[in-house]
Protein backbone atom coordinates (compact mmCIF):
# COMPACT_ATOMS: atom_id res chain seq x y z
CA UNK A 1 139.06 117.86 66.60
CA UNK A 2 137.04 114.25 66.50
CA UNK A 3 134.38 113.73 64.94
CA UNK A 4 132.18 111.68 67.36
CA UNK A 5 130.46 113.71 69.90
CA UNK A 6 127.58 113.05 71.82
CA UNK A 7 124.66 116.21 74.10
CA UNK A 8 124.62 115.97 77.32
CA UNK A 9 122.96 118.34 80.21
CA UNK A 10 125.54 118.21 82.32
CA UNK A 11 124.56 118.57 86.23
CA UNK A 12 127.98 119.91 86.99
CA UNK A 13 127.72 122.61 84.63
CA UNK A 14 124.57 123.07 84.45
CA UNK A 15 124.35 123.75 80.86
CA UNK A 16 124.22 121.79 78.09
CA UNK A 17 127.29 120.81 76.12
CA UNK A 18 128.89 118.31 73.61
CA UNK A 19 130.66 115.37 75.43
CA UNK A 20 133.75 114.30 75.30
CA UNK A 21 134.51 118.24 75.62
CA UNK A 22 137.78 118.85 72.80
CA UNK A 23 140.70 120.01 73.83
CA UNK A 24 141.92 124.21 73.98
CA UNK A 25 144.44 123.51 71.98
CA UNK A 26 142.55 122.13 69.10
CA UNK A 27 140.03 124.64 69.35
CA UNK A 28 142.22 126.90 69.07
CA UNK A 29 143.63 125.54 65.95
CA UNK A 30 140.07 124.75 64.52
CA UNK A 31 139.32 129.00 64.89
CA UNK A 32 142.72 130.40 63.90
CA UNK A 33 142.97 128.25 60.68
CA UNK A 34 140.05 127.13 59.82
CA UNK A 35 136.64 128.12 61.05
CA UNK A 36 135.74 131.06 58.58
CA UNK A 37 137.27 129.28 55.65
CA UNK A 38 135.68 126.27 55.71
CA UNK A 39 132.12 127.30 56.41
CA UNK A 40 131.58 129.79 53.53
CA UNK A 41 133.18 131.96 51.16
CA UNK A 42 134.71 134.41 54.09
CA UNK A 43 134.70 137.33 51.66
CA UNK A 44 131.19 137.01 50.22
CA UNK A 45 129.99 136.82 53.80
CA UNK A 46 131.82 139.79 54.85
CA UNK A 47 130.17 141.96 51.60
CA UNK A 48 127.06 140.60 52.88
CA UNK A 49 127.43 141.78 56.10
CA UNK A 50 128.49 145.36 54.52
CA UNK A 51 125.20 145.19 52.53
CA UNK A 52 123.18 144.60 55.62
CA UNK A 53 125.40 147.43 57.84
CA UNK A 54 122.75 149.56 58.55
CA UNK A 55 120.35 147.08 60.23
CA UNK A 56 123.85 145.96 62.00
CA UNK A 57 124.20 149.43 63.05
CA UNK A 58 120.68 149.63 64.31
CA UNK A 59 121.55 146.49 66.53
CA UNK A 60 124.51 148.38 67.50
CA UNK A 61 122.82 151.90 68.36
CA UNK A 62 120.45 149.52 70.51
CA UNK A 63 123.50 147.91 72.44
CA UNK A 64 124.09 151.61 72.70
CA UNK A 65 121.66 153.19 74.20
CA UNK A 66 120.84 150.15 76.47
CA UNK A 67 124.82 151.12 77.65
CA UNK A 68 124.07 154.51 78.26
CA UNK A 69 120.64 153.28 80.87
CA UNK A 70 123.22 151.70 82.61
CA UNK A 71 125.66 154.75 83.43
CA UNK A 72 127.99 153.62 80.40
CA UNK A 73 128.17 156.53 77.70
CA UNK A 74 131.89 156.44 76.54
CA UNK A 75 135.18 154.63 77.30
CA UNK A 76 136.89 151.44 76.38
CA UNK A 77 135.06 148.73 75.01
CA UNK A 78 136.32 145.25 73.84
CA UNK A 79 134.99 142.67 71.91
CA UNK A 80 135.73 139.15 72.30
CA UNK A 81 135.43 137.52 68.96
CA UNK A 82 135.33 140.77 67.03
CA UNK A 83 134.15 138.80 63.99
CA UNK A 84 134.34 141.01 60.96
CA UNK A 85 134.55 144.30 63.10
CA UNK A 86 130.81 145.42 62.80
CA UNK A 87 130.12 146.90 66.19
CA UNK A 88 132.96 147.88 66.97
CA UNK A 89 133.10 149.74 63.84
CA UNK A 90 129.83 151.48 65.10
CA UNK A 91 130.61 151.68 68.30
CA UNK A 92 134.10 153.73 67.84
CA UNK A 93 131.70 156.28 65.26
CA UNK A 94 130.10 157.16 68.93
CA UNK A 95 133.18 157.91 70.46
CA UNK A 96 133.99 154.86 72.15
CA UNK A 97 137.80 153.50 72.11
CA UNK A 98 137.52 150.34 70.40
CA UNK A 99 139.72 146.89 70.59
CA UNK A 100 138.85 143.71 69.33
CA UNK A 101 140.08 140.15 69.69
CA UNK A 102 139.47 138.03 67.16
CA UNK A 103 142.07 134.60 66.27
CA UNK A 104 141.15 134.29 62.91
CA UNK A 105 143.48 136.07 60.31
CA UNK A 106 140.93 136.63 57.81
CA UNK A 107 138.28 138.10 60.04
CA UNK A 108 141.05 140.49 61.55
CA UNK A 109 141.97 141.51 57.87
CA UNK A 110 138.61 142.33 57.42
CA UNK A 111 137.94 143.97 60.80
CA UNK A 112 141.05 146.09 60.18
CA UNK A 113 139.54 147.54 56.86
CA UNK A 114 137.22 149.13 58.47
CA UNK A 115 139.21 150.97 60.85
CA UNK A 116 139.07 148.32 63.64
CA UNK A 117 141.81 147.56 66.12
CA UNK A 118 142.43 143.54 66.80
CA UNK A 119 144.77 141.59 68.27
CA UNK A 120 144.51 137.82 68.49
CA UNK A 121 144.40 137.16 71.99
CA UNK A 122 144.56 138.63 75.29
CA UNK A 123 148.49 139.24 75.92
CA UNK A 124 149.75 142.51 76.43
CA UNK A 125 146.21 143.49 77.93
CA UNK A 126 145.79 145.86 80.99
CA UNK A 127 144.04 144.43 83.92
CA UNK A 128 140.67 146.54 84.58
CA UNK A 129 141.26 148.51 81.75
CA UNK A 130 137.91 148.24 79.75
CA UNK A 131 134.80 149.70 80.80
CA UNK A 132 132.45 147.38 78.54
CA UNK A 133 133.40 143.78 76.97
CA UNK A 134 131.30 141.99 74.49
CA UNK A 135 131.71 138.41 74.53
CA UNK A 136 129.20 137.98 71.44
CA UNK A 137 128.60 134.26 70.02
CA UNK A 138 131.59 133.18 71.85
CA UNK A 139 131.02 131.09 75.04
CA UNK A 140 129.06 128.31 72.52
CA UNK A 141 132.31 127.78 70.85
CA UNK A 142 135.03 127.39 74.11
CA UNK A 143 135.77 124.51 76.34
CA UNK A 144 135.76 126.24 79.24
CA UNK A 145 133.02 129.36 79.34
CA UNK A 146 133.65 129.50 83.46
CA UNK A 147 137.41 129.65 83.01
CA UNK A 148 136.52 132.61 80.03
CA UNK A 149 134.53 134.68 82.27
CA UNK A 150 136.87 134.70 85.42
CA UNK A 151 139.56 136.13 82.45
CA UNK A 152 137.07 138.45 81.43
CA UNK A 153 136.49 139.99 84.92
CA UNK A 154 139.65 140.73 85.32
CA UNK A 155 139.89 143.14 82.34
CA UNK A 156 136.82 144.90 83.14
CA UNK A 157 136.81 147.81 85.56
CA UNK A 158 134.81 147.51 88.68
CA UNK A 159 130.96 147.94 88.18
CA UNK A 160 131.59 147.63 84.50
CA UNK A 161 129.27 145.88 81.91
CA UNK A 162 129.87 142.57 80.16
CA UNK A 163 127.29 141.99 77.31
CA UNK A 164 126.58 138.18 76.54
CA UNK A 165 125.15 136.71 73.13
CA UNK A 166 124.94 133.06 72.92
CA UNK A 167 122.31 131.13 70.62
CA UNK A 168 119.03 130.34 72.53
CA UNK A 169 119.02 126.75 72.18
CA UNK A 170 116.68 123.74 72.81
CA UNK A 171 113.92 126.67 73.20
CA UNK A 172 110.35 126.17 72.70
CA UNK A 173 110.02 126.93 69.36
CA UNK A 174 112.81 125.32 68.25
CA UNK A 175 111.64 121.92 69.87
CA UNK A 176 107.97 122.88 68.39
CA UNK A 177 109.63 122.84 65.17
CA UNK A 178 111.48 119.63 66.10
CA UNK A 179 107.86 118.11 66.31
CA UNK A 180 107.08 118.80 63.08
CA UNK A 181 109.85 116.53 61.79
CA UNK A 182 112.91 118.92 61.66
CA UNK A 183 116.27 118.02 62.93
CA UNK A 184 118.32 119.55 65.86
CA UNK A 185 119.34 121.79 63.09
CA UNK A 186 120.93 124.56 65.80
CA UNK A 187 122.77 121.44 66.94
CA UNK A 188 126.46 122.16 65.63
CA UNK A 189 129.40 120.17 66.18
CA UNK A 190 132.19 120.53 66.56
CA UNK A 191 131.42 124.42 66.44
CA UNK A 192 128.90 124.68 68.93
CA UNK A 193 130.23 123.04 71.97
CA UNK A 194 127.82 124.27 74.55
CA UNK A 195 124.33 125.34 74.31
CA UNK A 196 122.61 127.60 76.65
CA UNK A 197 119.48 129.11 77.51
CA UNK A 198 118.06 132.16 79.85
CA UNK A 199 118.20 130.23 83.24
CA UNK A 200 121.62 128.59 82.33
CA UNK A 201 123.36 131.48 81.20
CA UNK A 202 122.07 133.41 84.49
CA UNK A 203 123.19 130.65 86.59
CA UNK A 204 127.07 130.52 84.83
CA UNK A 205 126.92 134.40 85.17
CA UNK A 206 126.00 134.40 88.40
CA UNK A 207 128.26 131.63 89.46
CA UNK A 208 131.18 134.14 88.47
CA UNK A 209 129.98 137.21 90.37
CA UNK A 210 128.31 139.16 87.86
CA UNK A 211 125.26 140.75 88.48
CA UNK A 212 122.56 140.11 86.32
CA UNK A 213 120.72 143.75 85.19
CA UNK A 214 118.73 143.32 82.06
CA UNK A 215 118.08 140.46 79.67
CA UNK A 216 116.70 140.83 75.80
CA UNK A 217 116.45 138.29 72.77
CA UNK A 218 116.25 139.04 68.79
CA UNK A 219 113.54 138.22 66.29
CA UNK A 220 112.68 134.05 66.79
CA UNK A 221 113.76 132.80 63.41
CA UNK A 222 111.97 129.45 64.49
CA UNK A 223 108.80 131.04 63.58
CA UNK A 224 109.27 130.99 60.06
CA UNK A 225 109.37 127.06 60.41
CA UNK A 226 106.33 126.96 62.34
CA UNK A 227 104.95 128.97 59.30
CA UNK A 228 105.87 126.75 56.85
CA UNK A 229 109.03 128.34 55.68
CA UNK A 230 111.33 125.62 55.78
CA UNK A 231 115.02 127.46 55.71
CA UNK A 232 116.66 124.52 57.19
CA UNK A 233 116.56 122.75 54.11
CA UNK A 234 116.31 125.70 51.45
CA UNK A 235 118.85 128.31 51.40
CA UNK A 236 116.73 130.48 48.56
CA UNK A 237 114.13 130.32 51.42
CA UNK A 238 116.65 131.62 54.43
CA UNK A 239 117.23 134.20 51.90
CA UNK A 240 114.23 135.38 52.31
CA UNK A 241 112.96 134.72 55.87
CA UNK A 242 116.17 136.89 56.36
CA UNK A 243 115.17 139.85 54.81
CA UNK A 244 111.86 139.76 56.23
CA UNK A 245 113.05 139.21 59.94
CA UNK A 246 115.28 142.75 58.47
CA UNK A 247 112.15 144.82 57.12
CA UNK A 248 110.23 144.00 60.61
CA UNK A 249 112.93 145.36 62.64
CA UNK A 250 113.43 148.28 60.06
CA UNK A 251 109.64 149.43 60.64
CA UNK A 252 109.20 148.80 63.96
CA UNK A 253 109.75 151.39 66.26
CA UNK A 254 113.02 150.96 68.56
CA UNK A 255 110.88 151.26 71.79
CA UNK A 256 108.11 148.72 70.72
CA UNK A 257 110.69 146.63 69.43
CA UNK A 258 112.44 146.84 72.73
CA UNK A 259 109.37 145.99 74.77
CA UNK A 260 108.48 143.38 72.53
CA UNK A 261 112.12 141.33 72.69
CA UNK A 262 112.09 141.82 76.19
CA UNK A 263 108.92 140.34 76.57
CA UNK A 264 110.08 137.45 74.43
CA UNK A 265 113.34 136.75 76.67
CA UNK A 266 110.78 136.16 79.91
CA UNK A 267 109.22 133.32 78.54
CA UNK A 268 113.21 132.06 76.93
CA UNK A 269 111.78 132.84 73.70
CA UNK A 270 114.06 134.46 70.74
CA UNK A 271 116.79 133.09 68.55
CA UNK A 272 119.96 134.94 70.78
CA UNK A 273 120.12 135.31 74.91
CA UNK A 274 121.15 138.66 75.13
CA UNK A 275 122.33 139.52 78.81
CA UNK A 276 123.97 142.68 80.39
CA UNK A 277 125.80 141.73 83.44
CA UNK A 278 127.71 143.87 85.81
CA UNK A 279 131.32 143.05 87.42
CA UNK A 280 130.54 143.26 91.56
């Protein structure tokens, strides 16, 4: 992939994304061989994430219930860019038949050991055959997030539910934060190739007939900067803004927590844009 990009909010897409845009093929490449291994030690990060599995699964059981609102209490769920296998994990624990995607060899390995189906892409896949698809920190990292979602709605089952994560980027607190001297820190190239917010993730959505029907964030890490935690520069300090962001989700209760994210993702504030979306 090269290594001279340029941001640009793009008027054709409207989102923001790096420019010139690299190719499939080496982004494919990049994620099947290299992504997880070069950024960190893949297997301490997975025992970290096994460490912190039951505020994962409380993330999870919210993803949950928030299926169940929406007339979705059991069937087949995929997740695109599986990762390590977390929620599905949880997920199949409630009953639901699980299958995740996932091209990197390591991260299937470690999906796998905990029970997890994966395959590495989408061949040999049943046209509306899944009744819920998770396309978690994924569209950031593609070329093409249009040509993703057309691909995606023709897996899901009519009227099912696509859940979309994608960092919440160039927010308000982030460019607060920005004032205060900090770098475009959630800028990341090559990985991050576009970078969305609320309004431009509801606009791509809605651009490929899904219907928008409830939209949520996570606890605004960006806070801890304004605060005077700098974990930008200072892992020790991440560390610990980490646990803390943990120990306030742990104690609060799920329905004020709920209330309160919500609440946070009408004014695009919050570290993730969390959107449900149904196929029409």
């Amino acid at each position: 992939m090269k290594k001279s990009y340029k941001i640009i909010n793009c008027p054709k897409c409207n989102f923001t994304h790096i420019d010139p845009v690299p190719s499939e093929k080496s982004v494919q490449k990049y994620y099947e061989n290299e992504y997880y291994q070069s950024h960190s030690k893949p297997l301490l990060e997975f025992k970290k994430e096994l460490n912190d599995q039951k505020w994962l699964d409380q993330q999870s059981e919210e993803h949950r219930m928030l299926l169940e609102k929406f007339g979705k209490s059991n069937g087949n769920i995929l997740d695109v860019g599986c990762g390590n296998g977390f929620f599905l994990h949880y997920m199949q624990k409630k009953g639901w038949n699980s299958l995740g995607i996932e091209p990197n060899s390591f991260a299937r390995k470690n999906a796998n050991s905990l029970k997890v189906k994966t395959k590495s892409n989408f061949s040999g896949l049943k046209k509306s055959s899944f009744d819920v698809i998770m396309l978690r920190y994924t569209l950031e990292h593609i070329p093409n997030p249009s040509s993703m979602l057309k691909k995606i709605k023709t897996y899901l089952v009519k009227n099912g539910l696509l859940i979309v994560m994608v960092p919440n980027d160039f927010n308000p607190l982030q460019l607060s934060a920005k004032k205060m001297g900090f770098k475009q820190w959630w800028v990341k190239i090559p990985d991050h190739i576009n970078y969305f917010n609320f309004k431009s993730l509801k606009q791509l959505l809605k651009k490929n007939y899904f219907d928008v029907v409830y939209q949520t964030t996570d606890f605004p890490m960006e806070l801890f900067l304004l605060f005077g935690n700098d974990y930008v520069n200072n892992a020790s300090i991440g560390k610990k803004c980490h646990k803390q962001r943990i120990n306030f989700e742990k104690n609060l209760s799920p329905h004020v927590l709920r209330k309160l994210y919500k609440s946070y993702a009408q004014n695009n504030i919050g570290r993730t844009c969390i959107i449900y979306a149904r196929n029409v």
